[in-house]
PDB file of N, CA and C in Angstrom:
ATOM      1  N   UNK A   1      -8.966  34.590   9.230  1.00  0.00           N
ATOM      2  CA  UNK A   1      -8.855  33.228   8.740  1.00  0.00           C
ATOM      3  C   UNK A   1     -10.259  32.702   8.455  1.00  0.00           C
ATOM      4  N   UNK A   2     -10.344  31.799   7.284  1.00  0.00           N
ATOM      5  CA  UNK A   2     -11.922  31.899   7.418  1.00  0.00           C
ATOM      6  C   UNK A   2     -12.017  30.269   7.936  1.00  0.00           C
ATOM      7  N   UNK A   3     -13.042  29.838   7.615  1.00  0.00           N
ATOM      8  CA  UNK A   3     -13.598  28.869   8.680  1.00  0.00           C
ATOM      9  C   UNK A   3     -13.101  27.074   8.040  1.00  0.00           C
ATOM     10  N   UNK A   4     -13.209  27.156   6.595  1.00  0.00           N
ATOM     11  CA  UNK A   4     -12.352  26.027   5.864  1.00  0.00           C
ATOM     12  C   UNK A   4     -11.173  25.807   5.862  1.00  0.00           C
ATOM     13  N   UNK A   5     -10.445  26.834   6.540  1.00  0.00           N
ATOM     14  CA  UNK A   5      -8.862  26.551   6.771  1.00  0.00           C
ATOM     15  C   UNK A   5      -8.362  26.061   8.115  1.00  0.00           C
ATOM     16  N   UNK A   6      -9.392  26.981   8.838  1.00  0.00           N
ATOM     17  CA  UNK A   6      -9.450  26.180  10.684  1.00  0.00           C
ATOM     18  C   UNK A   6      -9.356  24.669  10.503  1.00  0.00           C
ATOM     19  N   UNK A   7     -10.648  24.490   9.413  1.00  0.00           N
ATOM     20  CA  UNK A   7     -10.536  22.959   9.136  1.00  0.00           C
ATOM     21  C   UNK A   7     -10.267  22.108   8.870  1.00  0.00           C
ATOM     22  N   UNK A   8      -9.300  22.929   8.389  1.00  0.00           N
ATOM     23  CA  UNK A   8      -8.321  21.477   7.183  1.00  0.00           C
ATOM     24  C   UNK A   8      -7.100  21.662   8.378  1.00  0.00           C
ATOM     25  N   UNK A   9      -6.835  22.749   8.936  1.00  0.00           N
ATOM     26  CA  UNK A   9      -5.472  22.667   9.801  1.00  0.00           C
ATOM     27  C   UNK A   9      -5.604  21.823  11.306  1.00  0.00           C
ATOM     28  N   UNK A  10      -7.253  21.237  11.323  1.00  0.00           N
ATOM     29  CA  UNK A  10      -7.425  20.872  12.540  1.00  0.00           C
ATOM     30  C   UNK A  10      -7.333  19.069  12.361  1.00  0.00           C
ATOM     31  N   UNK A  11      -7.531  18.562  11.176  1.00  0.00           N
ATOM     32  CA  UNK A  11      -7.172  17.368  11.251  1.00  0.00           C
ATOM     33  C   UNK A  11      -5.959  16.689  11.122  1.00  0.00           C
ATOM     34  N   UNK A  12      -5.941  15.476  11.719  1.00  0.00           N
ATOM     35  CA  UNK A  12      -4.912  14.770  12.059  1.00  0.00           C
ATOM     36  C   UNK A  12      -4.023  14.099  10.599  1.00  0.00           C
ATOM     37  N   UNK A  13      -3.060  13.341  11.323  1.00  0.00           N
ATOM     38  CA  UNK A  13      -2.365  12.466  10.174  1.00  0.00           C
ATOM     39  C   UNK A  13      -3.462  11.285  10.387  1.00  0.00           C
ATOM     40  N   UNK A  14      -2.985  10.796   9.135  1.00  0.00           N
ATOM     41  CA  UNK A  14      -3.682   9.683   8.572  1.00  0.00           C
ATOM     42  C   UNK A  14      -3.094   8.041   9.293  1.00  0.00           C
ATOM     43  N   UNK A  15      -3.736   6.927   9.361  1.00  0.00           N
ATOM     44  CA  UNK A  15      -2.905   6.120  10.331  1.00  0.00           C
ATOM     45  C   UNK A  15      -2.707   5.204   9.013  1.00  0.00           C
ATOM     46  N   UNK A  16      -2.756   5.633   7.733  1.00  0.00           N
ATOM     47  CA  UNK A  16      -2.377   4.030   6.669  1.00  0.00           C
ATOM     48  C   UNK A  16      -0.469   4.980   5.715  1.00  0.00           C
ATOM     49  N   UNK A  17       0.011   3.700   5.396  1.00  0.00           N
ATOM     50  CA  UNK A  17       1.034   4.398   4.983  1.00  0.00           C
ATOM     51  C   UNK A  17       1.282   3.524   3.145  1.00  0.00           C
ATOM     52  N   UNK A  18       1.888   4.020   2.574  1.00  0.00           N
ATOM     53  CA  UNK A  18       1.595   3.907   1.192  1.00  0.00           C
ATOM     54  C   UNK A  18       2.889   1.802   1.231  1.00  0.00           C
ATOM     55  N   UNK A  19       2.819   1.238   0.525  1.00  0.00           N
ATOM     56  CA  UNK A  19       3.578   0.315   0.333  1.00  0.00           C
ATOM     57  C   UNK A  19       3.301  -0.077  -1.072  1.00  0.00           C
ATOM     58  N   UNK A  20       4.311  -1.347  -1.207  1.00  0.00           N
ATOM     59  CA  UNK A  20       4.835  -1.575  -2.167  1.00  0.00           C
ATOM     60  C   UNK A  20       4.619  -2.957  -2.578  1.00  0.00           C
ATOM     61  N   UNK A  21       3.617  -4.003  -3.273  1.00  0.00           N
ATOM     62  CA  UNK A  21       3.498  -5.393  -3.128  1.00  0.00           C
ATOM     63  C   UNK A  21       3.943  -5.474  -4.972  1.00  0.00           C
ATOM     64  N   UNK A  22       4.980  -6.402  -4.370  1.00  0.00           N
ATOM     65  CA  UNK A  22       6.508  -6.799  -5.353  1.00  0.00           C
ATOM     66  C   UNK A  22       5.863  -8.786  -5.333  1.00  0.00           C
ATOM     67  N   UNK A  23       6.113  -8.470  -7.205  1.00  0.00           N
ATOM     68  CA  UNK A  23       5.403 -10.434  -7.329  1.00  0.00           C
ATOM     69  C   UNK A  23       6.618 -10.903  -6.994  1.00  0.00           C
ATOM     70  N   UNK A  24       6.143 -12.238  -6.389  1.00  0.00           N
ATOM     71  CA  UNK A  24       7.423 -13.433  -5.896  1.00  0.00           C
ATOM     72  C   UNK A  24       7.780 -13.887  -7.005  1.00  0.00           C
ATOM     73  N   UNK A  25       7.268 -13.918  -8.113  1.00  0.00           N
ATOM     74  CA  UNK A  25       7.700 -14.503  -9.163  1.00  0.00           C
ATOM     75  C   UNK A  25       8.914 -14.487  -9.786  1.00  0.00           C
ATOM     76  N   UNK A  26       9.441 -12.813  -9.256  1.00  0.00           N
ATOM     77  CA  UNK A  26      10.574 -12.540  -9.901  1.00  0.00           C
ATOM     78  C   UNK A  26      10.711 -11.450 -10.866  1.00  0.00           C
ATOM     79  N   UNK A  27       9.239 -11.145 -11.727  1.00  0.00           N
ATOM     80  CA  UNK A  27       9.530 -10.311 -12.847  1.00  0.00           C
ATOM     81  C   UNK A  27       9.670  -8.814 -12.447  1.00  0.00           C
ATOM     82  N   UNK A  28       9.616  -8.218 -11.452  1.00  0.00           N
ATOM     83  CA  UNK A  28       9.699  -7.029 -11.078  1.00  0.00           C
ATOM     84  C   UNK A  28       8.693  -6.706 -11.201  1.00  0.00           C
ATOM     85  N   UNK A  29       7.331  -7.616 -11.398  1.00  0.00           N
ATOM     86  CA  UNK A  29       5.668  -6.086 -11.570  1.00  0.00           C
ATOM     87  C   UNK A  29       5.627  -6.308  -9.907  1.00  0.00           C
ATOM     88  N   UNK A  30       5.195  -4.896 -10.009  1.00  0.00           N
ATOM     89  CA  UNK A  30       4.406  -4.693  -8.629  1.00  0.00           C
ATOM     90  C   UNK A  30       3.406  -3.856  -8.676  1.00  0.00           C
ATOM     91  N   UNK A  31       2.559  -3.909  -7.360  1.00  0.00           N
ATOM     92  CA  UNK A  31       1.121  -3.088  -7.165  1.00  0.00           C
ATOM     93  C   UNK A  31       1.766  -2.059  -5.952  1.00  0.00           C
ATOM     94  N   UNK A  32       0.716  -0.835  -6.094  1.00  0.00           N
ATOM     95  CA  UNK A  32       0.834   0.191  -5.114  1.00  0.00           C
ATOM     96  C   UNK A  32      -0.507   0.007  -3.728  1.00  0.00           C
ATOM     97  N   UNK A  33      -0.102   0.198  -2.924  1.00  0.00           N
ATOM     98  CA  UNK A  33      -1.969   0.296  -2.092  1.00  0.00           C
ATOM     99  C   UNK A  33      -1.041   0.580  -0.826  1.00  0.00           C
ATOM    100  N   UNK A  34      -2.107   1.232  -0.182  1.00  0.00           N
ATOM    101  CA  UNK A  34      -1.802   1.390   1.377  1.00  0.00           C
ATOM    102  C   UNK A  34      -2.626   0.831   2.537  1.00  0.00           C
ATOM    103  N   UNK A  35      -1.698   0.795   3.485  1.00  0.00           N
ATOM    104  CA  UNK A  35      -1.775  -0.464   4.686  1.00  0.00           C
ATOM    105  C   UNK A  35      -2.253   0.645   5.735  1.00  0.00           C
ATOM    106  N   UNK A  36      -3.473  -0.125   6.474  1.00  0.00           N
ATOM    107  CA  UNK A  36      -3.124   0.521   8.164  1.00  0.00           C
ATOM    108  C   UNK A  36      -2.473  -0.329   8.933  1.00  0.00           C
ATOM    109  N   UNK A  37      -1.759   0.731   9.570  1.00  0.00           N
ATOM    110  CA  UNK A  37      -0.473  -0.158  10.124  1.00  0.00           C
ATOM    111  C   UNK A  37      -1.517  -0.526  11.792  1.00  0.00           C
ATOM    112  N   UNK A  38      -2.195   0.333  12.321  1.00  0.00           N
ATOM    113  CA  UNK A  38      -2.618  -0.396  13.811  1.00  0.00           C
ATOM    114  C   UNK A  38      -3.897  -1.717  13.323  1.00  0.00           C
ATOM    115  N   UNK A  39      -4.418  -1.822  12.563  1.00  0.00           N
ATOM    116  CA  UNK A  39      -5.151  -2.823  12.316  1.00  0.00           C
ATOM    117  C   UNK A  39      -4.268  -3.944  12.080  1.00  0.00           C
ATOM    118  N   UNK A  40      -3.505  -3.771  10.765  1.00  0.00           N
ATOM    119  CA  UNK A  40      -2.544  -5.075  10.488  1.00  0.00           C
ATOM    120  C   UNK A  40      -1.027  -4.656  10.629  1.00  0.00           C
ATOM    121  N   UNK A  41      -1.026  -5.083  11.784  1.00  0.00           N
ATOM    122  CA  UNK A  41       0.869  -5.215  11.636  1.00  0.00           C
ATOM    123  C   UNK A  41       1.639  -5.838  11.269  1.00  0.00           C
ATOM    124  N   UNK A  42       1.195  -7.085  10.746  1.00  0.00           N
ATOM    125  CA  UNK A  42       2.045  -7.931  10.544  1.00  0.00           C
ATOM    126  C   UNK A  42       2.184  -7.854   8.498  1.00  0.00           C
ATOM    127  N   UNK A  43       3.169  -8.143   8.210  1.00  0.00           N
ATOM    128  CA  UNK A  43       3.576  -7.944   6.775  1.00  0.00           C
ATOM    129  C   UNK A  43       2.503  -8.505   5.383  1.00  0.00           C
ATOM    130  N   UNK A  44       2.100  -7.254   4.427  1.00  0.00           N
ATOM    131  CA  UNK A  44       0.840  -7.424   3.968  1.00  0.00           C
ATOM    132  C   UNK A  44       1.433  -8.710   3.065  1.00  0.00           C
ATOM    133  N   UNK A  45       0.850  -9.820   2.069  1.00  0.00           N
ATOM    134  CA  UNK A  45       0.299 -10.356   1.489  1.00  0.00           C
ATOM    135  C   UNK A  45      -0.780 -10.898   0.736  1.00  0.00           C
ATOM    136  N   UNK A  46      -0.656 -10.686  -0.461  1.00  0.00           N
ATOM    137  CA  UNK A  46      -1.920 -11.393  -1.376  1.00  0.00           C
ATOM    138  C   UNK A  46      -1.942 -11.996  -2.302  1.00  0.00           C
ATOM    139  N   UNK A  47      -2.710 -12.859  -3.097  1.00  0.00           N
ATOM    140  CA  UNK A  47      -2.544 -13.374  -4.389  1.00  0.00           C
ATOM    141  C   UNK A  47      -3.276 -12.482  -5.065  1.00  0.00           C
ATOM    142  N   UNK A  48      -2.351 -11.775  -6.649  1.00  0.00           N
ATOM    143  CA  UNK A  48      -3.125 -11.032  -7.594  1.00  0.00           C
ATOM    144  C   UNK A  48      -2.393 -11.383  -8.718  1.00  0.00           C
ATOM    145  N   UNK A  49      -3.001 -10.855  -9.925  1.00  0.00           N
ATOM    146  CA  UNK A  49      -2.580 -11.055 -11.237  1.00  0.00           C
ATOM    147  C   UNK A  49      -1.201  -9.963 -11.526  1.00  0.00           C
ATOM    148  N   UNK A  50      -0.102 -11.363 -12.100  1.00  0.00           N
ATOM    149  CA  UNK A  50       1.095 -10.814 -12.359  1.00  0.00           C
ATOM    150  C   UNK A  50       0.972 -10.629 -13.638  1.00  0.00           C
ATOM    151  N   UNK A  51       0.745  -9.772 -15.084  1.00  0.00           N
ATOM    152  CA  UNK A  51       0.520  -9.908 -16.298  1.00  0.00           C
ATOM    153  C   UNK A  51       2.173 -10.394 -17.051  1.00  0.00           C
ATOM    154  N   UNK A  52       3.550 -10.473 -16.312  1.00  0.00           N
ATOM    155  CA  UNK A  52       4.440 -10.813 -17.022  1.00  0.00           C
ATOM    156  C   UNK A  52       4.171 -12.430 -17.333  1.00  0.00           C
ATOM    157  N   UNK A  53       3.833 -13.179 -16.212  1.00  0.00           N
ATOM    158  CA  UNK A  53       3.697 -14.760 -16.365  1.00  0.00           C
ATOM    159  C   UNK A  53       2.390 -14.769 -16.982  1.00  0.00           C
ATOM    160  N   UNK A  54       1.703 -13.973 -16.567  1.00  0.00           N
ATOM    161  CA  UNK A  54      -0.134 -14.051 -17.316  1.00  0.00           C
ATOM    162  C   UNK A  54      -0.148 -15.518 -16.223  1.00  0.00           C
ATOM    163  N   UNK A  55      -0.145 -15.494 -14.842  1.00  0.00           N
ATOM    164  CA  UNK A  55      -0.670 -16.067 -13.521  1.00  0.00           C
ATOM    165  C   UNK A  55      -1.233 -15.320 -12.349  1.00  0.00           C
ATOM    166  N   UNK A  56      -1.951 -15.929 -11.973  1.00  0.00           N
ATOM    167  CA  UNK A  56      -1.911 -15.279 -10.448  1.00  0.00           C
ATOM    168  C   UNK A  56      -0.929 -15.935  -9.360  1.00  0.00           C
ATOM    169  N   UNK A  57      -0.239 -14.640  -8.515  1.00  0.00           N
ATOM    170  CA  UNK A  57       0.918 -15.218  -8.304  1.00  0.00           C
ATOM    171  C   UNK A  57       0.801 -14.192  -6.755  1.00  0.00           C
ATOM    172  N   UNK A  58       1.448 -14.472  -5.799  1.00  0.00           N
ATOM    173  CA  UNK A  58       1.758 -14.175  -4.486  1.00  0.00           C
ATOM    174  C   UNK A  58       2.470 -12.873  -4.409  1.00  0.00           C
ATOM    175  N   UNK A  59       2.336 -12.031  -3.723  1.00  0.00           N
ATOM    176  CA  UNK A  59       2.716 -10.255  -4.048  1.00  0.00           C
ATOM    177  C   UNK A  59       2.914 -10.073  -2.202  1.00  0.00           C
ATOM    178  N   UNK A  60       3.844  -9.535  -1.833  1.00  0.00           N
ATOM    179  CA  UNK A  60       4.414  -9.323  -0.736  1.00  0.00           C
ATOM    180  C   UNK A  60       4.729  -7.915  -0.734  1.00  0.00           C
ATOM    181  N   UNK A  61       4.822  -7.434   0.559  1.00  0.00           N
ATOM    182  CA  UNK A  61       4.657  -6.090   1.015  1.00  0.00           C
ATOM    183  C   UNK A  61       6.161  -5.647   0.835  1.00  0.00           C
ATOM    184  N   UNK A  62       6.733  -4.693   0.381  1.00  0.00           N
ATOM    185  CA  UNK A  62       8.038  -4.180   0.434  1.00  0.00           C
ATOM    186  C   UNK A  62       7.914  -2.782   0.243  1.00  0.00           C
ATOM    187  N   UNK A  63       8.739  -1.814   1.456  1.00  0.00           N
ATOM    188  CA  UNK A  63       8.708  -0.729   1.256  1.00  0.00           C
ATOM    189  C   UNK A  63       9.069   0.256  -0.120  1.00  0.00           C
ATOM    190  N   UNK A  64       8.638   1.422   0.033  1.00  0.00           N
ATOM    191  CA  UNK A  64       8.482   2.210  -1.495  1.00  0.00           C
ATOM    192  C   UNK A  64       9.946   3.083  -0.901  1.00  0.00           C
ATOM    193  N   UNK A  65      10.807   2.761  -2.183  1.00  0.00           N
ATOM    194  CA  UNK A  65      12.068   3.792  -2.043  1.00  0.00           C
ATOM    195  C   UNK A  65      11.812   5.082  -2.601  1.00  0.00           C
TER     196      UNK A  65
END
């Protein structure tokens, strides 16, 4: 076995998980990004640009099906 595979098989999982921020607006755009879940547990939120209204508009965390 050579010595770059020891290495890659020796690290861990990752502690962020992929989500889903869906505009409140309604139009169905959403953004992709991932969360660490032990830093922030509590449900992500942000204001970013929705290009259907052409606003910036409130984007909430919802899981990726």
């Amino acid at each position: 076995m050579n010595p770059t595979a020891a290495f890659q098989m020796a690290r861990g999982k990752g502690k962020t998980i992929p989500i889903k921020l869906l505009s409140t607006a309604g139009t169905g755009y959403f953004y992709t990004a991932r969360r660490n879940v032990t830093r922030t547990p509590e449900k992500f939120k942000m204001v970013k640009f929705d290009p259907v209204v052409r606003q910036r508009v409130l984007f909430t965390e919802h899981k990726i099906k």
